[in-house]
Each structure stands twice: as C-alpha cells, then as structure tokens.
Protein backbone atom coordinates (compact mmCIF):
# COMPACT_ATOMS: atom_id res chain seq x y z
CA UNK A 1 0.00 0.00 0.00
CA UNK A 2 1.20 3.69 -0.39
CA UNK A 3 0.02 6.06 1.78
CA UNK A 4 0.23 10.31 2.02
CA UNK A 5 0.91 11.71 5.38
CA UNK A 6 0.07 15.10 5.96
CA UNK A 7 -0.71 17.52 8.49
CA UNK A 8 -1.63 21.27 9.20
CA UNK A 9 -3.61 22.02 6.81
CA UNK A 10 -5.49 24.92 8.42
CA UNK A 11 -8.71 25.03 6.00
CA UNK A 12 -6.56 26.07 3.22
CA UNK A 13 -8.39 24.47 0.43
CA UNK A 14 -6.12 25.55 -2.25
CA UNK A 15 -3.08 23.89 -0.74
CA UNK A 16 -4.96 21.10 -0.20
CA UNK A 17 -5.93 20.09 -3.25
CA UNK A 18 -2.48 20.17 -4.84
CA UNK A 19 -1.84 17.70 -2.12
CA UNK A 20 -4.58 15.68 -3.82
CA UNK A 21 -3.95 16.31 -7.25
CA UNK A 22 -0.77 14.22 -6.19
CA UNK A 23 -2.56 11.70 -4.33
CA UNK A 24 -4.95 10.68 -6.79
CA UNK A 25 -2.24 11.49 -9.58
CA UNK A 26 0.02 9.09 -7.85
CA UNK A 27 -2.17 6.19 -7.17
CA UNK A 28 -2.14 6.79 -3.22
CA UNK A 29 -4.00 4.23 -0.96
CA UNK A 30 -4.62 5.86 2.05
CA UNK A 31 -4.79 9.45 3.17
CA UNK A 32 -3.29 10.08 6.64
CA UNK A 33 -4.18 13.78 8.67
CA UNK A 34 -1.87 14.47 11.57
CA UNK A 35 -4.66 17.46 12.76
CA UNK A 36 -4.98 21.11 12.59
CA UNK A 37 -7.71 20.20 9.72
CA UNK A 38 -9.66 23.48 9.57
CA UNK A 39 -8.96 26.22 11.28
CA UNK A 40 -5.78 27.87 12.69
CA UNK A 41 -7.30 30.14 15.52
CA UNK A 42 -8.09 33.73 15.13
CA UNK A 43 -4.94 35.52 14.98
CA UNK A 44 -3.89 34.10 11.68
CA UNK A 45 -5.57 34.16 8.17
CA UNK A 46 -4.59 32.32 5.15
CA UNK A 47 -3.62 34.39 1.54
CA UNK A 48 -6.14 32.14 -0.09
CA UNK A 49 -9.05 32.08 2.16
CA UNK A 50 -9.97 30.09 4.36
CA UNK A 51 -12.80 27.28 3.45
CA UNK A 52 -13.63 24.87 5.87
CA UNK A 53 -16.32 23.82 4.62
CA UNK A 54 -14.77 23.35 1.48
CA UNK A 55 -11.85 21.72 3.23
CA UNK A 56 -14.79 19.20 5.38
CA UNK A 57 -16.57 18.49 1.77
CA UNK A 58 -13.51 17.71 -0.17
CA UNK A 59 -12.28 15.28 2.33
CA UNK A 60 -15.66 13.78 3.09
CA UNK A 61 -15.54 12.60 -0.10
CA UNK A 62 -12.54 10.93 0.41
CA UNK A 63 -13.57 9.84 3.90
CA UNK A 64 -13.25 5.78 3.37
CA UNK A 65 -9.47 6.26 2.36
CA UNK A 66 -8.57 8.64 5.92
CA UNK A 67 -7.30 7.80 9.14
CA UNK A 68 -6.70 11.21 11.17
CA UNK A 69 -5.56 12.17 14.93
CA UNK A 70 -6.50 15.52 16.09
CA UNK A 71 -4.62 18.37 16.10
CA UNK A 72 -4.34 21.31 19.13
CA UNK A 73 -6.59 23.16 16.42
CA UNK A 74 -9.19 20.71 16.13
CA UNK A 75 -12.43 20.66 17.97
CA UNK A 76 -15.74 18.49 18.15
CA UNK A 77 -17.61 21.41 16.28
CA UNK A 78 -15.16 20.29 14.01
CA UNK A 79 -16.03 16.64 14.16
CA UNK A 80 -19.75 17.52 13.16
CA UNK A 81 -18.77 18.29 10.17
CA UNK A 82 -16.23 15.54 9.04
CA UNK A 83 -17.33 11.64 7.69
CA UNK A 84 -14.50 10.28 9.43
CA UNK A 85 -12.64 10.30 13.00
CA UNK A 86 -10.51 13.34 13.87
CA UNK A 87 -10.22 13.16 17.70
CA UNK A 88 -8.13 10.26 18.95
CA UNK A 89 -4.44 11.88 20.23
CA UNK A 90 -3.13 9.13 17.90
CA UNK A 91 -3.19 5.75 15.98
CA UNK A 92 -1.28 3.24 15.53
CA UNK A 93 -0.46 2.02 11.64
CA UNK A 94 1.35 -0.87 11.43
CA UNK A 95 3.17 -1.34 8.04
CA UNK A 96 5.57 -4.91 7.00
CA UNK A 97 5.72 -5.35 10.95
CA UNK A 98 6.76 -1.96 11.38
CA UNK A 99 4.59 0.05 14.53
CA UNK A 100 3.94 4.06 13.14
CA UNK A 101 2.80 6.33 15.32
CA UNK A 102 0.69 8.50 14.24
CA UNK A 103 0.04 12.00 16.16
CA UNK A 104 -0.23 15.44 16.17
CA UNK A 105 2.28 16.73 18.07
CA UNK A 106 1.63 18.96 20.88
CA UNK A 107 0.85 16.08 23.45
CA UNK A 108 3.65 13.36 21.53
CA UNK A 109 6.59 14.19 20.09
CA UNK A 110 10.34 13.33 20.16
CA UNK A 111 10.84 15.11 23.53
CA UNK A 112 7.67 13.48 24.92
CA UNK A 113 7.43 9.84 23.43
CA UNK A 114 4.05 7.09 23.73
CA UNK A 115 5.07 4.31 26.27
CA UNK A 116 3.93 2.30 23.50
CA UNK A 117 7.04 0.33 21.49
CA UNK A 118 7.05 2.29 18.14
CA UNK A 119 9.42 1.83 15.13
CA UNK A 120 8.75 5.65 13.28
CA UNK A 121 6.83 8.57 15.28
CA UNK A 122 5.16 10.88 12.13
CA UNK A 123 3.91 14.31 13.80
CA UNK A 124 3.34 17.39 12.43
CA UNK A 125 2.27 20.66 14.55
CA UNK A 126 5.39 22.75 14.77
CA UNK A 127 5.21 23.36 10.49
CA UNK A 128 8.99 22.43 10.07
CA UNK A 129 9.70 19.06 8.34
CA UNK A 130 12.16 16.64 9.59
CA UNK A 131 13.60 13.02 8.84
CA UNK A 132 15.94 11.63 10.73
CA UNK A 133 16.84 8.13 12.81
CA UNK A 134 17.89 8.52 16.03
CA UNK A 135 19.46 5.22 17.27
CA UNK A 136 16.40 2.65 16.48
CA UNK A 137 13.63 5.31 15.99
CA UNK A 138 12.61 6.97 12.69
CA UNK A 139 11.38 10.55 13.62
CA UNK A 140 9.20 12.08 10.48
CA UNK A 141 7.38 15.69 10.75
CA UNK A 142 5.62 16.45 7.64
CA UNK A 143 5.58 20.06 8.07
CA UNK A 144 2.88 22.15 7.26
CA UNK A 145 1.18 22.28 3.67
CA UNK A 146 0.03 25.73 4.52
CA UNK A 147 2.12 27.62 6.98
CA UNK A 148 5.75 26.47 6.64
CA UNK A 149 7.95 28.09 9.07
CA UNK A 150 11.82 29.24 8.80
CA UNK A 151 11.23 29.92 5.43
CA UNK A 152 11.26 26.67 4.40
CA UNK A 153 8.49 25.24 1.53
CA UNK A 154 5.25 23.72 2.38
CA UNK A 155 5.65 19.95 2.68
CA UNK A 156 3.86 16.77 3.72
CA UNK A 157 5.17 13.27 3.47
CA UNK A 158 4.77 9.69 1.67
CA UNK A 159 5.46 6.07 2.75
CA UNK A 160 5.62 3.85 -0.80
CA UNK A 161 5.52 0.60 -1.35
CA UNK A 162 9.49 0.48 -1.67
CA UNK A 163 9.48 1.34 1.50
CA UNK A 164 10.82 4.52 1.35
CA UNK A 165 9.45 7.49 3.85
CA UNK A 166 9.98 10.87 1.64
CA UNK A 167 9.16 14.51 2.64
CA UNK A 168 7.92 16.17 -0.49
CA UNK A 169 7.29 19.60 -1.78
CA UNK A 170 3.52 21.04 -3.07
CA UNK A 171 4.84 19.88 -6.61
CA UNK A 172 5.76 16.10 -5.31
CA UNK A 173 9.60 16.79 -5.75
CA UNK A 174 11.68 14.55 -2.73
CA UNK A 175 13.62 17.05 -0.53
CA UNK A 176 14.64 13.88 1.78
CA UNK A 177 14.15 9.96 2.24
CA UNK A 178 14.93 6.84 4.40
CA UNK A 179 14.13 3.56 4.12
CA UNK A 180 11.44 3.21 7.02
CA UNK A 181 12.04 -0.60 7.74
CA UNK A 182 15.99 -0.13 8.79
C-alpha cells in the first residue's frame, strides 16, 4: 500500500488540493491527517481564504481512504462536520511489521514519546519538516502544507511501497528519504 501523510492544513483548500492532485495522480491508498484540519485560531488568516467547509466536503468525499488524529486546532464542532474520525491523540499504523505512530504533536513528540514500542513517530504541529533516525527510531514531521515556518516550503510526506518514507514539496519533488524498515 502507499500512503500520504500530511498535516496542518489549516482550512486552506487551495493547498490542499495540490496535495490531492498528487494523491490521486500518484495512485495513493490511504490518506493520513496528523490534525490542525480546519482552522488555525483567530490571529492568523490564510492568503487564499480560508474554506472549511470546502476543506470538510472535499475530504468527506474521500472519507473511506482517511485515518486522522487531532490536532491542538481541532475541535468536536469540528467533528460535526467531518465523515471520518478526527479526535483520537493518535493511531497506531502498522506497516511490514513496522509500529507508526501517528500524532499530532503537541501532546507526543520526540521530547515526549508514547510508552507504546514504536518503530517511526510521524507528527506534524510545529510546520517544520524533519527526517531523521535517532538510534532505532525513525522521527518524520511532515511540516505544514500551509504555513511552513523558517522559510522553508510547504511539505507533507509519503510512505511507498518500496518502503521509502519521503518529505515532499507542493509539486511532489523529494527534498529527503529513508528507508522506514531499517
């Protein structure tokens, strides 16, 4: 199976759907949402607009291909409106034997780790992508698709059948990969 890993999106429906243009372009299997779905709080607005009920309709229909975990954004108001469960901390994927934790960020994270035995710990919330192994653990944060921070590009990540976890720009292009069963 390949899946898409993303997170932050922040009702930003234009970002969003370049993210699916690749998905569907791509052949993807599953659609994983690390939170912050559609809002990002009142101090902030987004260039495009933001849509969240454009954001909540254009997933819906994708809502038998999505496992999500809720973000620090992400409320039950914003349940009511989503075909598919948003408010579990995290969820466990497991992947050729491989355990993937799958979370947010602001409660688990590489400083504060699940008690649970995990082989890769994908995050997103702090909008600055990383990919690293530190001694047995694969750390992935997708960054944010619509608020990037330090300059950096908007990013999310895949995990493909070879195997290979990849952080990826809007366009698809690989900025960085490791083999997530090493």
């Amino acid at each position: 199976m390949k899946y898409l890993i993303l997170s932050d999106i922040h009702g930003d429906l234009f970002r969003l759907k370049q993210v699916l243009h690749f998905f569907h372009t791509n052949k993807y299997d599953l659609l994983i949402i690390l939170g912050d779905i559609l809002n990002y709080g009142p101090r902030n607005g987004i260039p495009e607009g933001l849509d969240a009920q454009g954001i909540a309709d254009t997933l819906n229909s994708l809502s038998d291909k999505i496992i999500a975990v809720r973000g620090n954004c992400d409320s039950e108001v914003d349940q009511m409106l989503l075909n598919f469960p948003m408010m579990s901390d995290y969820s466990l994927l497991i992947v050729n034997g491989k355990k993937i934790f799958l979370t947010h960020g602001h409660i688990y994270n590489p400083e504060h780790l699940s008690k649970l035995n995990i082989d890769v710990l994908c995050y997103g919330h702090t909008h600055l992508w990383q990919l690293e192994k530190k001694e047995q653990l694969i750390i992935c944060n997708t960054g944010s698709i619509t608020f990037p921070k330090e300059n950096k590009e908007a990013t999310f990540a895949t995990l493909d059948e070879d195997n290979m976890l990849r952080i990826r720009n809007l366009e698809g292009k690989i900025i960085k990969e490791i083999n997530s069963i090493c």
